[in-house]
Protein backbone atom coordinates (compact mmCIF):
# COMPACT_ATOMS: atom_id res chain seq x y z
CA UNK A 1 49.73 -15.00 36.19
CA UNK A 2 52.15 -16.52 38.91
CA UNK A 3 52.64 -13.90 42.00
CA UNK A 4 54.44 -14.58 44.75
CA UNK A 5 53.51 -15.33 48.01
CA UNK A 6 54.53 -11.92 49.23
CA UNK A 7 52.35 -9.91 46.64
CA UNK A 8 49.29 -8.61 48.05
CA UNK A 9 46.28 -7.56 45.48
CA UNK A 10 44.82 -4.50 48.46
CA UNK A 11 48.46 -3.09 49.52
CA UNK A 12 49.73 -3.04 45.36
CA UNK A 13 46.43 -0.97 44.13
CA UNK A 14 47.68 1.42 47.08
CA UNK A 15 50.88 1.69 46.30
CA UNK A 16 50.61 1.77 42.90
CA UNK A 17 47.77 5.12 42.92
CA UNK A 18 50.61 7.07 43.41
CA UNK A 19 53.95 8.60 44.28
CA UNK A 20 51.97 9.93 47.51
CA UNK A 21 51.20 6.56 48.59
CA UNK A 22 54.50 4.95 48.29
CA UNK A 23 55.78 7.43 49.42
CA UNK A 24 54.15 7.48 53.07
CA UNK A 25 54.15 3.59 52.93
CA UNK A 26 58.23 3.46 52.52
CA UNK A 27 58.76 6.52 55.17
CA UNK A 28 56.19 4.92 57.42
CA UNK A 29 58.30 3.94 60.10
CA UNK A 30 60.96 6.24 59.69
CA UNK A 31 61.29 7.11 63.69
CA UNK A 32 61.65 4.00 64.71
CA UNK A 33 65.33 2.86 65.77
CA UNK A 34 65.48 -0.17 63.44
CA UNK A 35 64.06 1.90 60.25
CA UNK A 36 65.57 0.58 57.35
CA UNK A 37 64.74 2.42 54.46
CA UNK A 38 66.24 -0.61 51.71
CA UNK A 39 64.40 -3.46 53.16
CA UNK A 40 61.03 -1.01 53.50
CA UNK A 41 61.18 -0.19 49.71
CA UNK A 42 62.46 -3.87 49.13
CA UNK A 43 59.10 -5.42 50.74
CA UNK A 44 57.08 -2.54 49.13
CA UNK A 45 58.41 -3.65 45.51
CA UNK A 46 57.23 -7.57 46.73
CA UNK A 47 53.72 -6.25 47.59
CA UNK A 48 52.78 -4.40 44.59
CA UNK A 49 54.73 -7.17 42.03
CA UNK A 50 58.13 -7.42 40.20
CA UNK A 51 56.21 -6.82 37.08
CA UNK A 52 54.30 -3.86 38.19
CA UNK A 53 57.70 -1.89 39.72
CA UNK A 54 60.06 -2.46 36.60
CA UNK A 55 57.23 -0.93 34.24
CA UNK A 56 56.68 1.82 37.15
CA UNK A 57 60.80 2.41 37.04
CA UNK A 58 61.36 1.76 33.95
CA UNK A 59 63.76 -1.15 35.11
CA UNK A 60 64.25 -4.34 34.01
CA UNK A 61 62.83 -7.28 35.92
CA UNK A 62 66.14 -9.16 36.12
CA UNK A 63 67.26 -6.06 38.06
CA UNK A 64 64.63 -5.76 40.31
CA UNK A 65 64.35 -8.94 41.24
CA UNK A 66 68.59 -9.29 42.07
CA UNK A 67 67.80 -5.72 43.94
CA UNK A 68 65.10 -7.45 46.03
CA UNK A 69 67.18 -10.79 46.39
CA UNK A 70 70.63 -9.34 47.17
CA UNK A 71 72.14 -8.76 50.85
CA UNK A 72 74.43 -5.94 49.56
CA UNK A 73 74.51 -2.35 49.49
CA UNK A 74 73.56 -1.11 46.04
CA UNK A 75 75.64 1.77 44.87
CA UNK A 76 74.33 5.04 45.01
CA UNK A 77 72.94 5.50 41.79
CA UNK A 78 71.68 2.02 41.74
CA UNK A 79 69.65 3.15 44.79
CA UNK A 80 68.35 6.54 43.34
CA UNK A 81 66.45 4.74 40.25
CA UNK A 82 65.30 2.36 42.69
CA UNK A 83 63.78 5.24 45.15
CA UNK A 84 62.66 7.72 42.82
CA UNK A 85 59.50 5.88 42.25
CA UNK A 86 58.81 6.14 46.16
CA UNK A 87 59.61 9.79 45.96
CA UNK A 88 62.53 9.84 47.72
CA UNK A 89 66.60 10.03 47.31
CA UNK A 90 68.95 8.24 49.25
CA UNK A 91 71.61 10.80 50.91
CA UNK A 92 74.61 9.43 53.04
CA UNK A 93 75.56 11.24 56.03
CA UNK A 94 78.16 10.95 58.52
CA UNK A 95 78.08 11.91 62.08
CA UNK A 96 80.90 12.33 64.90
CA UNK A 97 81.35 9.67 67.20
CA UNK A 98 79.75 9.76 70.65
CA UNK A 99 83.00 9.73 72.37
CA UNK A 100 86.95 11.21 71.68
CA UNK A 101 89.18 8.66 69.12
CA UNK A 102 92.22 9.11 70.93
């Protein structure tokens, strides 16, 4: 079977065990300043397979692979079948500003 050169045999058979798993691998780094929570799920879907993540999500391939491969913000509900298998939901938030908009 062709894999790609990002797919890696030890960090898939973790991540696929279960929800637990992929879930603390996503969330990992989640204090760090330049967490990004798309491009952690994104490299976690190359590392256990294409194949292996559509059958998990009940996604097609196509879609998982233009998901992985795509520079743009994925609607909302795009992103919640996407993170569900990771055991989390995407939630948008907004903050104030740190200083007066005059």
């Amino acid at each position: 079977m062709y894999r790609k050169g990002s797919y890696n045999e030890r960090v898939a058979q973790n991540l696929l065990s279960g929800i637990n798993a992929r879930r603390d691998y996503v969330l990992a780094d989640l204090e760090e300043d330049d967490f990004n929570i798309i491009e952690n799920i994104k490299e976690a879907i190359n590392y256990m397979g294409i194949k292996e993540f559509s059958e998990l999500a009940d996604l097609q391939a196509t879609s998982v692979s233009r998901f992985i491969n795509s520079d743009e913000i994925p609607k909302l509900s795009t992103l919640e079948k996407f993170f569900a298998p990771f055991g989390v939901k995407p939630k948008i938030s907004v903050e104030p500003l740190e200083y007066e908009v005059a």
